[in-house]
N, C-alpha and C. Protein backbone atom coordinates (compact mmCIF):
# COMPACT_ATOMS: atom_id res chain seq x y z
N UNK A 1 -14.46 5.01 -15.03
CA UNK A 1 -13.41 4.22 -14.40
C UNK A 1 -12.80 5.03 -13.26
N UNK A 2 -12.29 4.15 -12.58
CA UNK A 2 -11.97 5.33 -11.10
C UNK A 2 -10.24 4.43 -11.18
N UNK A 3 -9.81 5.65 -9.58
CA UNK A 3 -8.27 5.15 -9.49
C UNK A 3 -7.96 4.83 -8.19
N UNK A 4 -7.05 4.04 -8.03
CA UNK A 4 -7.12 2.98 -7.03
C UNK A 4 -5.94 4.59 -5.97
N UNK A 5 -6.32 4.27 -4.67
CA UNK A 5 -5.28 5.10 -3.62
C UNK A 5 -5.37 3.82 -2.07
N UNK A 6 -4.15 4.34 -1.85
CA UNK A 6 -4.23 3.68 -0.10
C UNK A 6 -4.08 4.88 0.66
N UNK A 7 -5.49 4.14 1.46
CA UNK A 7 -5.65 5.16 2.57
C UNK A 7 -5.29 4.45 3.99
N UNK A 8 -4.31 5.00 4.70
CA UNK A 8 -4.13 4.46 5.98
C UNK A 8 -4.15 5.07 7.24
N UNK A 9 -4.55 4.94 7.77
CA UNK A 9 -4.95 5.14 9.83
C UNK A 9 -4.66 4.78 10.37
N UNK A 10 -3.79 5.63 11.32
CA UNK A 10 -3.01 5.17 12.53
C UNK A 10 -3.63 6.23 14.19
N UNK A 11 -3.80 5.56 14.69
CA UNK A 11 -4.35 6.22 16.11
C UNK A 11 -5.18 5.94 16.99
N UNK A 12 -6.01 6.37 17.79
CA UNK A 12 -6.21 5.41 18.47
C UNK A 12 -7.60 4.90 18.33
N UNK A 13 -7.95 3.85 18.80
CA UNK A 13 -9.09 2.95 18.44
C UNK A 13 -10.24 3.26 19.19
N UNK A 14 -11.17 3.46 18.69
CA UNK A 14 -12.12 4.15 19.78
C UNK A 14 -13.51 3.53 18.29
N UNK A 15 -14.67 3.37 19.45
CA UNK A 15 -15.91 2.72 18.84
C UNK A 15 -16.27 3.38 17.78
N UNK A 16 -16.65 3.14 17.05
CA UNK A 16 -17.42 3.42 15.48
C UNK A 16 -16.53 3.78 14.32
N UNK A 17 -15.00 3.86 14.84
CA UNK A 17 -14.35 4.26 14.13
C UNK A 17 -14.26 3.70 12.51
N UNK A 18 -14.32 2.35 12.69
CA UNK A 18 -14.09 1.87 11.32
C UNK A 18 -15.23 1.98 10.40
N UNK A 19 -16.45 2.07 11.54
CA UNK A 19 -17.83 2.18 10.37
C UNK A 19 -18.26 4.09 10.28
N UNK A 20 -17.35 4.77 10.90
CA UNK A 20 -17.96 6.14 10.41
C UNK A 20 -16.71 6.43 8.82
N UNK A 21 -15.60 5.45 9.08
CA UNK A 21 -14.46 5.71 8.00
C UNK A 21 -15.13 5.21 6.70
N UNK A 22 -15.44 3.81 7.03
CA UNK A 22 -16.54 3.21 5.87
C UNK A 22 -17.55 3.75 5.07
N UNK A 23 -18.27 4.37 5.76
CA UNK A 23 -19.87 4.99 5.41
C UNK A 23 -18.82 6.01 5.06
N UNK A 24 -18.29 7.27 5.42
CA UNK A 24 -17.77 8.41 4.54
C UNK A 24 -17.34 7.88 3.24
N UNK A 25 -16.39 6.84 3.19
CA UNK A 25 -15.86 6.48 1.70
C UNK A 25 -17.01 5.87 0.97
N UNK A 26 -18.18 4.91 1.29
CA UNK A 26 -18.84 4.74 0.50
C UNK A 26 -19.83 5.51 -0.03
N UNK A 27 -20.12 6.98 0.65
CA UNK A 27 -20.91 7.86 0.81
C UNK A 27 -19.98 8.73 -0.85
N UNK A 28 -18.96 8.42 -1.01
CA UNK A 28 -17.93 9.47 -2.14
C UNK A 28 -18.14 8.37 -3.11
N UNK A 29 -18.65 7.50 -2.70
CA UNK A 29 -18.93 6.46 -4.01
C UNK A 29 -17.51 6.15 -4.87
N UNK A 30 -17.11 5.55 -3.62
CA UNK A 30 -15.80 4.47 -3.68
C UNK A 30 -16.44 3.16 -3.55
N UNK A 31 -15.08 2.45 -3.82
CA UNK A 31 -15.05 0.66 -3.26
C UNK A 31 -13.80 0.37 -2.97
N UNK A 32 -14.07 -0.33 -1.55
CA UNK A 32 -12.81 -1.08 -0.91
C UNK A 32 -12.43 -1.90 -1.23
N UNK A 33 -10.92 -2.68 -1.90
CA UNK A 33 -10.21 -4.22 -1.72
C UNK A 33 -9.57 -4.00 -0.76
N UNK A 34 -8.86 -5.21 -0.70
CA UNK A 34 -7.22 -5.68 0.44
C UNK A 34 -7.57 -4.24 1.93
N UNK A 35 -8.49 -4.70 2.46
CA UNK A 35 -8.62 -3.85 3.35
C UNK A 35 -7.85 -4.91 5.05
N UNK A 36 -7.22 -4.28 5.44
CA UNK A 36 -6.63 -5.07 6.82
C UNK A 36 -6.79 -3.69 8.49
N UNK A 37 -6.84 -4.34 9.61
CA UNK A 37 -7.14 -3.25 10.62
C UNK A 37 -6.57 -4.31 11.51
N UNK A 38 -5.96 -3.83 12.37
CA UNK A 38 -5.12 -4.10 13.70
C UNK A 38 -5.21 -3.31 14.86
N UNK A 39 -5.16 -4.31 15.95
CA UNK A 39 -4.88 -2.69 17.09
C UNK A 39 -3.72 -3.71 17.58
N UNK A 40 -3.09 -2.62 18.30
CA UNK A 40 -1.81 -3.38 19.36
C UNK A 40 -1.67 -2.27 20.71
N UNK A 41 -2.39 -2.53 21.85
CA UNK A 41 -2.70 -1.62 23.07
C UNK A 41 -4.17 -0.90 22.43
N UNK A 42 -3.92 -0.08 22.69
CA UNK A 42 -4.75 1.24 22.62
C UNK A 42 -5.06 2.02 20.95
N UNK A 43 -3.90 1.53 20.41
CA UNK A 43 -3.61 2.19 19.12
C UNK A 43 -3.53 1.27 18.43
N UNK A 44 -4.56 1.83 16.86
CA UNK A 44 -4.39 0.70 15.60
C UNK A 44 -4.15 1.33 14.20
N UNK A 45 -4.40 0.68 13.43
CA UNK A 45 -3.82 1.08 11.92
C UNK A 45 -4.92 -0.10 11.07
N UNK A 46 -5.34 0.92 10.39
CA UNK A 46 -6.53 0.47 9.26
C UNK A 46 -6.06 1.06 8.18
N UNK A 47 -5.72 -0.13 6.72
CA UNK A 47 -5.22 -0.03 5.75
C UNK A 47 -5.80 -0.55 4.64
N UNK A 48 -6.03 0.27 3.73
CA UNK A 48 -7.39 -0.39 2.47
C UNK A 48 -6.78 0.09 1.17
N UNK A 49 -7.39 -0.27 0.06
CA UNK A 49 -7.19 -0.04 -1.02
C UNK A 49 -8.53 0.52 -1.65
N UNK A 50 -8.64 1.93 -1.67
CA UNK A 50 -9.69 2.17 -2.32
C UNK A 50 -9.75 2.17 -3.77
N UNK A 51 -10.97 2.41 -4.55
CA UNK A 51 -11.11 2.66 -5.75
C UNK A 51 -11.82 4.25 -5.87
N UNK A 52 -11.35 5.02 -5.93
CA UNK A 52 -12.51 6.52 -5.95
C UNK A 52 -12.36 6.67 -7.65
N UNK A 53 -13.30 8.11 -7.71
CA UNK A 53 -14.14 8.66 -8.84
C UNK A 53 -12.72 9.30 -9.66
N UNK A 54 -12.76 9.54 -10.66
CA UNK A 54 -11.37 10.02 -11.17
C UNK A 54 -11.68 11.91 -10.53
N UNK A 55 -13.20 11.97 -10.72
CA UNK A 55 -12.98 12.90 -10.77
C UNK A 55 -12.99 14.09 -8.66
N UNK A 56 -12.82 12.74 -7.92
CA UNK A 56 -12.89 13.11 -5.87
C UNK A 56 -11.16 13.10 -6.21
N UNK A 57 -10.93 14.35 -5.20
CA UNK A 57 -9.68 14.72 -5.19
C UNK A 57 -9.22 14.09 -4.13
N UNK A 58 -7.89 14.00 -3.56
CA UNK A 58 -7.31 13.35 -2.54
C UNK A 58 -7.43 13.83 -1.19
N UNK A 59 -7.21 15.17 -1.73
CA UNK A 59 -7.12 16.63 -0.36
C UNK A 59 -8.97 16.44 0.01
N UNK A 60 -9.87 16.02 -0.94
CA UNK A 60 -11.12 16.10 -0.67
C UNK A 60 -11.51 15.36 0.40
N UNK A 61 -10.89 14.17 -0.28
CA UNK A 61 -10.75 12.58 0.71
C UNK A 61 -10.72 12.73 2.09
N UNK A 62 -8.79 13.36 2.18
CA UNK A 62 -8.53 13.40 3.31
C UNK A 62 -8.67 14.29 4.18
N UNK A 63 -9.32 15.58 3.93
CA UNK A 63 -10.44 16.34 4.59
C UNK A 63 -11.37 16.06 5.05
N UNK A 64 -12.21 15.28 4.66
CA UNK A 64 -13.68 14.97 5.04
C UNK A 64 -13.12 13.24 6.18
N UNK A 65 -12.14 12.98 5.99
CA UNK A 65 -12.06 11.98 6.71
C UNK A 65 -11.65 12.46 8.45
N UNK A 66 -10.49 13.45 8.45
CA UNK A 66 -10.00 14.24 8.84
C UNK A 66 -10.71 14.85 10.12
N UNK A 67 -12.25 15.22 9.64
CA UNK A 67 -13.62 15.74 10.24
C UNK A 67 -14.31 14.61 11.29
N UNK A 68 -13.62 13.35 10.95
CA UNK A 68 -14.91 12.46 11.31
C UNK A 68 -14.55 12.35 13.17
N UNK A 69 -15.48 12.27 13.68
CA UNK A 69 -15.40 12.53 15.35
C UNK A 69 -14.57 11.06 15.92
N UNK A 70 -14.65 10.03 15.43
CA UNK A 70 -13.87 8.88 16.07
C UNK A 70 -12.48 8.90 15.32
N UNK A 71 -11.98 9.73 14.38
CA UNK A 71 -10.80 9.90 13.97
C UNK A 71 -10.25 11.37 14.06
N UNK A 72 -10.20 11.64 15.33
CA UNK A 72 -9.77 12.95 15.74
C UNK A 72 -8.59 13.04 16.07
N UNK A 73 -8.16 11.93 16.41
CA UNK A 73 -6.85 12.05 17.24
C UNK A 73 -5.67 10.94 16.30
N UNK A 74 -5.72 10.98 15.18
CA UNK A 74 -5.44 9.93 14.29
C UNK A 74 -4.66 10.73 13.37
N UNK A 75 -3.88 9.98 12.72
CA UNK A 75 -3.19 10.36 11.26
C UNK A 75 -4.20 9.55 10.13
N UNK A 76 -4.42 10.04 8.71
CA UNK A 76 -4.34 9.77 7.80
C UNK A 76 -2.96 10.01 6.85
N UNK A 77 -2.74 9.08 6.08
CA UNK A 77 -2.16 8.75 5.14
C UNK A 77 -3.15 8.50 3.54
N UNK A 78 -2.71 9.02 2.57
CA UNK A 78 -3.63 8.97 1.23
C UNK A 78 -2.41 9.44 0.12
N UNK A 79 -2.54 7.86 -0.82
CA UNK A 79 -1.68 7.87 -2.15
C UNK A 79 -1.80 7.36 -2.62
N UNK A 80 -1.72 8.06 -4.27
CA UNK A 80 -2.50 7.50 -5.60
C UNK A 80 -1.45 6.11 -5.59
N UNK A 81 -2.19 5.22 -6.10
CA UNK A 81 -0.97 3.78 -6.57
C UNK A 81 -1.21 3.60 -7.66
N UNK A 82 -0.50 3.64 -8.37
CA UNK A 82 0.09 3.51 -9.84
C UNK A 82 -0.91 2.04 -10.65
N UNK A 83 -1.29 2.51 -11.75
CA UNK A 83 -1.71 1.00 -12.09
C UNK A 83 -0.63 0.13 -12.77
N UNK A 84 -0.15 -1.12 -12.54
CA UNK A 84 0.57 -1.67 -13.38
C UNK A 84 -0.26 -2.23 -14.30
N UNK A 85 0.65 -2.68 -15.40
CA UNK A 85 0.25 -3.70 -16.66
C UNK A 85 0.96 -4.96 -16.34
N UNK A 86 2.59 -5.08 -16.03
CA UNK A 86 3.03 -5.98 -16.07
C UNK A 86 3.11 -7.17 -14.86
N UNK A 87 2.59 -8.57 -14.78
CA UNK A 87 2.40 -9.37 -14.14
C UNK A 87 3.77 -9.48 -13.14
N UNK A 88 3.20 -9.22 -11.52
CA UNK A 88 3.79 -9.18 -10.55
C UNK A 88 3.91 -10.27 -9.59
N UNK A 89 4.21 -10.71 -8.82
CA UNK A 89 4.30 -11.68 -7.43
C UNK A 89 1.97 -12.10 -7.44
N UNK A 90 1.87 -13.17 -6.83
CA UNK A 90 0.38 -13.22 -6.41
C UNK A 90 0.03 -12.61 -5.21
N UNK A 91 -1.17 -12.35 -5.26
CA UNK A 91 -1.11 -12.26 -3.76
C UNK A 91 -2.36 -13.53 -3.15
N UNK A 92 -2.06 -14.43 -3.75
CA UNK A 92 -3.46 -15.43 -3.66
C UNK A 92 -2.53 -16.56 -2.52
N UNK A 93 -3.03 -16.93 -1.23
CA UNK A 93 -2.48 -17.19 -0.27
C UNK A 93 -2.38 -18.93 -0.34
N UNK A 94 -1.32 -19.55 -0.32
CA UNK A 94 -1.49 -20.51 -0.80
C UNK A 94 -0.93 -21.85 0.87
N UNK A 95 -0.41 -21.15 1.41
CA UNK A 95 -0.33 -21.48 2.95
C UNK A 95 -0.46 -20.19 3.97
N UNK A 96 -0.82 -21.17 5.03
CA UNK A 96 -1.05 -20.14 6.70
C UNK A 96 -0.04 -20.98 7.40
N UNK A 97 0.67 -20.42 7.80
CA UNK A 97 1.84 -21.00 9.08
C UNK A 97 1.92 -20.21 10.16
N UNK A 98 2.27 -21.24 11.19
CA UNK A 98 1.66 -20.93 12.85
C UNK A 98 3.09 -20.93 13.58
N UNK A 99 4.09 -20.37 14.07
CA UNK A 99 5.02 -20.52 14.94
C UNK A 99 4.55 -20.18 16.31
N UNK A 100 4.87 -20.83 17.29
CA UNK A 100 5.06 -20.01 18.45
C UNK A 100 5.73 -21.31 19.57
N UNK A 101 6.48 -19.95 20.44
CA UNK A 101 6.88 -20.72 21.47
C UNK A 101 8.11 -19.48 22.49
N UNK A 102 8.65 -19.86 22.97
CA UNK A 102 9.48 -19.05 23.83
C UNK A 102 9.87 -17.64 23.03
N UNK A 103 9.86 -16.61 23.49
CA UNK A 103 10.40 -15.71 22.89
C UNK A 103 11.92 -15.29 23.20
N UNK A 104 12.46 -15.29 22.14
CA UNK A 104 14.02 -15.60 21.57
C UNK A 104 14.27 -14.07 20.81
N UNK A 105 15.56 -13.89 20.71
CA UNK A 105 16.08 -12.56 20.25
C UNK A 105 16.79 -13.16 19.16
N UNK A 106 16.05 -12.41 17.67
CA UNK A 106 16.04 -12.48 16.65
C UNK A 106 15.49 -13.49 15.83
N UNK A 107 14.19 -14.27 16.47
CA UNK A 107 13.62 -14.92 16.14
C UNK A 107 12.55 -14.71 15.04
N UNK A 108 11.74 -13.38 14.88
CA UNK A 108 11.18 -13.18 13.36
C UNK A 108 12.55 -12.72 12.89
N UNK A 109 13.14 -11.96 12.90
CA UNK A 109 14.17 -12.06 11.62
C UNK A 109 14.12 -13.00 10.86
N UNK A 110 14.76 -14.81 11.81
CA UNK A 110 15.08 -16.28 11.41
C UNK A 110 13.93 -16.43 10.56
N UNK A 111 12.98 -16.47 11.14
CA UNK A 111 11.76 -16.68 10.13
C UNK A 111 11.48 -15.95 9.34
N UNK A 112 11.47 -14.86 8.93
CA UNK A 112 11.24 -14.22 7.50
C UNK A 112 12.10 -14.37 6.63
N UNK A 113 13.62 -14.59 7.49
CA UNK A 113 14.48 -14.77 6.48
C UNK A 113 14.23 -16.64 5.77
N UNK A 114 13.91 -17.18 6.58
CA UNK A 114 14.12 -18.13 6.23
C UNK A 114 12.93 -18.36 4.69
N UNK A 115 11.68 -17.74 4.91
CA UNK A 115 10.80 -17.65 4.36
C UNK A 115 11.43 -16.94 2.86
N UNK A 116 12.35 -16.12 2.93
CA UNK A 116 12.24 -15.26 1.90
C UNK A 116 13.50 -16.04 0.75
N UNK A 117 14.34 -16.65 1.61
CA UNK A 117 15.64 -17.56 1.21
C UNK A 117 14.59 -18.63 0.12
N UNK A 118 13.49 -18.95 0.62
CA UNK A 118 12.69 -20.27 -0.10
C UNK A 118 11.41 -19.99 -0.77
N UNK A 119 11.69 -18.45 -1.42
CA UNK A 119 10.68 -17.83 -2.27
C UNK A 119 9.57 -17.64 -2.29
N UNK A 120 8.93 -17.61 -0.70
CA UNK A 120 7.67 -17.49 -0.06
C UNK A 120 7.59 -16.16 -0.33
N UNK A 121 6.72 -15.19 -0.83
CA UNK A 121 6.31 -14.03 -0.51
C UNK A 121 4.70 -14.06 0.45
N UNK A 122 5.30 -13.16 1.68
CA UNK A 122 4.44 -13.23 2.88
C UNK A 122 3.50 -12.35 2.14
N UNK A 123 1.96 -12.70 2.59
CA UNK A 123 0.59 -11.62 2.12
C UNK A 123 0.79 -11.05 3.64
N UNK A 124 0.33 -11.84 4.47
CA UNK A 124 -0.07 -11.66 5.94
C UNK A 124 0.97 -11.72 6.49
N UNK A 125 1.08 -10.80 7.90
CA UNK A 125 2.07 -11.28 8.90
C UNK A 125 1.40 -10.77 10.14
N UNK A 126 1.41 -11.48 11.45
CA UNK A 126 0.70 -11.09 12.91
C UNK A 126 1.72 -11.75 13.89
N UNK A 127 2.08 -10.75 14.80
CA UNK A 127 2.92 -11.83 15.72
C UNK A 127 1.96 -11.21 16.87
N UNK A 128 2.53 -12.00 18.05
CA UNK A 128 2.04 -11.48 19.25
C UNK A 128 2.83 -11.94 20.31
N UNK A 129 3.35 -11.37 21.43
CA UNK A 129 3.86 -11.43 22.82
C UNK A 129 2.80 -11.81 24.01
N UNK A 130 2.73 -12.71 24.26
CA UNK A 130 1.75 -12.96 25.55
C UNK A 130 2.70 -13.33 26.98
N UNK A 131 2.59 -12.47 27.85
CA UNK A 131 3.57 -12.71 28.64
C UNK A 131 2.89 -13.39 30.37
N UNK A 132 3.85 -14.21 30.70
CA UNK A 132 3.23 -14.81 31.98
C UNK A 132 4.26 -14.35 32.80
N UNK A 133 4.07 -14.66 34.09
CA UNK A 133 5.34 -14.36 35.49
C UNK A 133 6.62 -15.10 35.26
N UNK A 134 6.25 -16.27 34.62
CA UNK A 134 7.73 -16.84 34.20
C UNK A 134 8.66 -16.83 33.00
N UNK A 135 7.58 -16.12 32.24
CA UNK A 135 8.22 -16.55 30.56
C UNK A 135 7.39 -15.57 29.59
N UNK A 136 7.66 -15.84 28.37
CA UNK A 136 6.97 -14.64 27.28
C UNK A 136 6.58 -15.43 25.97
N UNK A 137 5.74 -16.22 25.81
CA UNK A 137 4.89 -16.76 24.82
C UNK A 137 5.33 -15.89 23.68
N UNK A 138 5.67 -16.14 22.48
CA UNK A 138 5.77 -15.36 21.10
C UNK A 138 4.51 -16.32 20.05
N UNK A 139 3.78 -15.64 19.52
CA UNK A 139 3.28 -16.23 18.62
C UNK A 139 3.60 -15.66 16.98
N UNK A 140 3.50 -16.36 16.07
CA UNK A 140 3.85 -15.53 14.44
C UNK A 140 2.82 -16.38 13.69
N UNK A 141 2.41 -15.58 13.08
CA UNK A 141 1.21 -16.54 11.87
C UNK A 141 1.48 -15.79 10.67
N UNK A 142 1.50 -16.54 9.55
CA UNK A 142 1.75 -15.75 8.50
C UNK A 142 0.87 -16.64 7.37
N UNK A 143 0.71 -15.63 6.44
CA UNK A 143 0.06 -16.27 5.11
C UNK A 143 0.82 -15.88 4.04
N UNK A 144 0.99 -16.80 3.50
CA UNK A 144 2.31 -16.51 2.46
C UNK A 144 1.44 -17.13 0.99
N UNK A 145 2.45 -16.80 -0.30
CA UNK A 145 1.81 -17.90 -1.52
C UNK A 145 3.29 -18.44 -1.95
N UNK A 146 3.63 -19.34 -2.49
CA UNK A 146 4.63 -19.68 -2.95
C UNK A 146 4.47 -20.93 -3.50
N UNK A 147 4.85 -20.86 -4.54
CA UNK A 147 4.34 -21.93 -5.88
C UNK A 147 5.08 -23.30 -5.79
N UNK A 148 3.65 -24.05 -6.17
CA UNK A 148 3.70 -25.86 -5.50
C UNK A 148 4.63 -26.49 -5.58
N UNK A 149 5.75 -25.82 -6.63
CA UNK A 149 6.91 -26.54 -6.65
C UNK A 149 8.21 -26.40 -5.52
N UNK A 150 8.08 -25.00 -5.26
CA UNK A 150 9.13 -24.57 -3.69
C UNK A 150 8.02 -25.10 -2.71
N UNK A 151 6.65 -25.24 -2.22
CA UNK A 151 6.67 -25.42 -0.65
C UNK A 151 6.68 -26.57 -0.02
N UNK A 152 7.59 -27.51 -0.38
CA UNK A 152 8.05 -29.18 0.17
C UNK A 152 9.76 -28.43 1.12
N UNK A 153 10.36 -27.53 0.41
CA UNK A 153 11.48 -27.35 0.72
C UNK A 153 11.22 -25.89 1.81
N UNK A 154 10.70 -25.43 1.40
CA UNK A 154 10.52 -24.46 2.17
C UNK A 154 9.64 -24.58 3.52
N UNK A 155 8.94 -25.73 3.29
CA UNK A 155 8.01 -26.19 4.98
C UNK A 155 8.99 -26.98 5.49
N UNK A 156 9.97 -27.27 4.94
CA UNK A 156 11.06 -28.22 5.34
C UNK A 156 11.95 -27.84 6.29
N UNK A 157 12.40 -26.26 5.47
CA UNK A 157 13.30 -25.45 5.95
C UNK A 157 12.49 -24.58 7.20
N UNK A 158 11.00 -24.26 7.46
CA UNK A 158 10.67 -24.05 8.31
C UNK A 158 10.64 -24.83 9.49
N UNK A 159 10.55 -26.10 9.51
CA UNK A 159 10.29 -27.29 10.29
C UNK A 159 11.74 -27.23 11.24
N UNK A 160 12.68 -27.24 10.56
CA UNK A 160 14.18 -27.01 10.70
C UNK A 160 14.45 -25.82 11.63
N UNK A 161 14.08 -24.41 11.26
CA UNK A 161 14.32 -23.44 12.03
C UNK A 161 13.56 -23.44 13.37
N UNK A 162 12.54 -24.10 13.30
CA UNK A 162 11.15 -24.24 14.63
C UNK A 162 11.75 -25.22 15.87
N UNK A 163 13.02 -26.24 14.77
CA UNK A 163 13.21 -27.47 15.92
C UNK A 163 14.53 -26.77 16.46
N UNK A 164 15.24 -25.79 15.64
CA UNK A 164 16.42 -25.14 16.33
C UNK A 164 15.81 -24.34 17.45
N UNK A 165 15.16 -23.30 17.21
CA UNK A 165 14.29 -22.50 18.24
C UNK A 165 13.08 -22.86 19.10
N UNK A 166 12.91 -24.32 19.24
CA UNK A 166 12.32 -25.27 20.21
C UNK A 166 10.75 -24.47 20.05
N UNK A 167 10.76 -24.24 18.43
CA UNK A 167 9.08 -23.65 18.46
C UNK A 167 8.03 -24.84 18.29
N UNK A 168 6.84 -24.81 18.53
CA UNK A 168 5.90 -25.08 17.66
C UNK A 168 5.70 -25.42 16.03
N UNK A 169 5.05 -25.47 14.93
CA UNK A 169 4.94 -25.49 14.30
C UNK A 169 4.18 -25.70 13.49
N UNK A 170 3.14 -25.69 12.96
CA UNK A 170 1.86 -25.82 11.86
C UNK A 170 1.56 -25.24 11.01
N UNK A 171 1.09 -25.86 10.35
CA UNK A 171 0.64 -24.96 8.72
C UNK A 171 -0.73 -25.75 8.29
N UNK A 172 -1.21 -24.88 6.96
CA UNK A 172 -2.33 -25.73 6.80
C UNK A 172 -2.03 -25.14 5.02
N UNK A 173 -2.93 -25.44 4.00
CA UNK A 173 -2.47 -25.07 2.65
C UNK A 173 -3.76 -24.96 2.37
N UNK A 174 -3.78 -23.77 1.52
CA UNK A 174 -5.35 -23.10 1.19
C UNK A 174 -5.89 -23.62 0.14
């Protein structure tokens, strides 16, 4: 049986990076879940959940990762995560919701808060700024789960915050 760690990368994005990170961890005879990778400019962050050997050390890990030529200029991050027993939040995504429209000051706040007021716990979150000569496009997508009985009130209460902040609005349910 092996033990679960998150390993995370931050720096900058440069070709092969994610498949020389890959092949090293599968090479220690690990396995990846909940793996996610982003860039924003130049610089990204790749975040996984491994499973390693009880008996590959951490310092081993993050040494040999450390070495690899497309992660030279990068941080690693590496920590054991605890196993629970007792039944937590899901993480099984039960809507995707789409905002976008003018970009406004304090506008994800409104929306997470609003999300969190109506017992959505977010899996996913991505925003993005697209900017033109006249104006600044905001986009937010999120994947949330929140059980069939809150999301009538809670797409409700989103619908509500989107028509105050003259957003967009869509969703779809998984």
């Amino acid at each position: 049986m092996g033990t679960n760690a998150i390993i995370s990368y931050l720096g900058e994005n440069k070709p092969n990076l994610i498949s020389q990170i890959t092949s090293f961890l599968t090479d220690m005879d690990g396995q990846f879940s909940g793996v996610t990778f982003a860039t924003l400019g130049r610089v990204c962050e790749l975040t996984m959940v491994y499973q390693k050997s009880d008996k590959l050390e951490i310092d081993e890990i993050k040494n040999g990762l450390e070495k690899l030529e497309s992660a030279k200029n990068g941080e690693f991050q590496i920590k054991l995560l605890e196993s629970y027993t007792d039944v937590g939040p899901t993480s099984k995504i039960s809507h995707r919701i789409v905002l976008s429209g003018e970009d406004q000051k304090g506008l994800l706040n409104k929306i997470i808060k609003t999300l969190n007021d109506n017992n959505a716990l977010i899996i996913r979150m991505n925003t993005e700024k697209i900017a033109f000569p006249d104006k600044t496009q905001y986009i937010c997508r999120f994947a949330i789960s929140i059980r069939e009985e809150n999301a009538p009130e809670c797409l409700s209460q989103m619908v509500k915050v989107a028509g105050e902040m003259k957003l967009t609005f869509r969703y779809e349910t998984s």
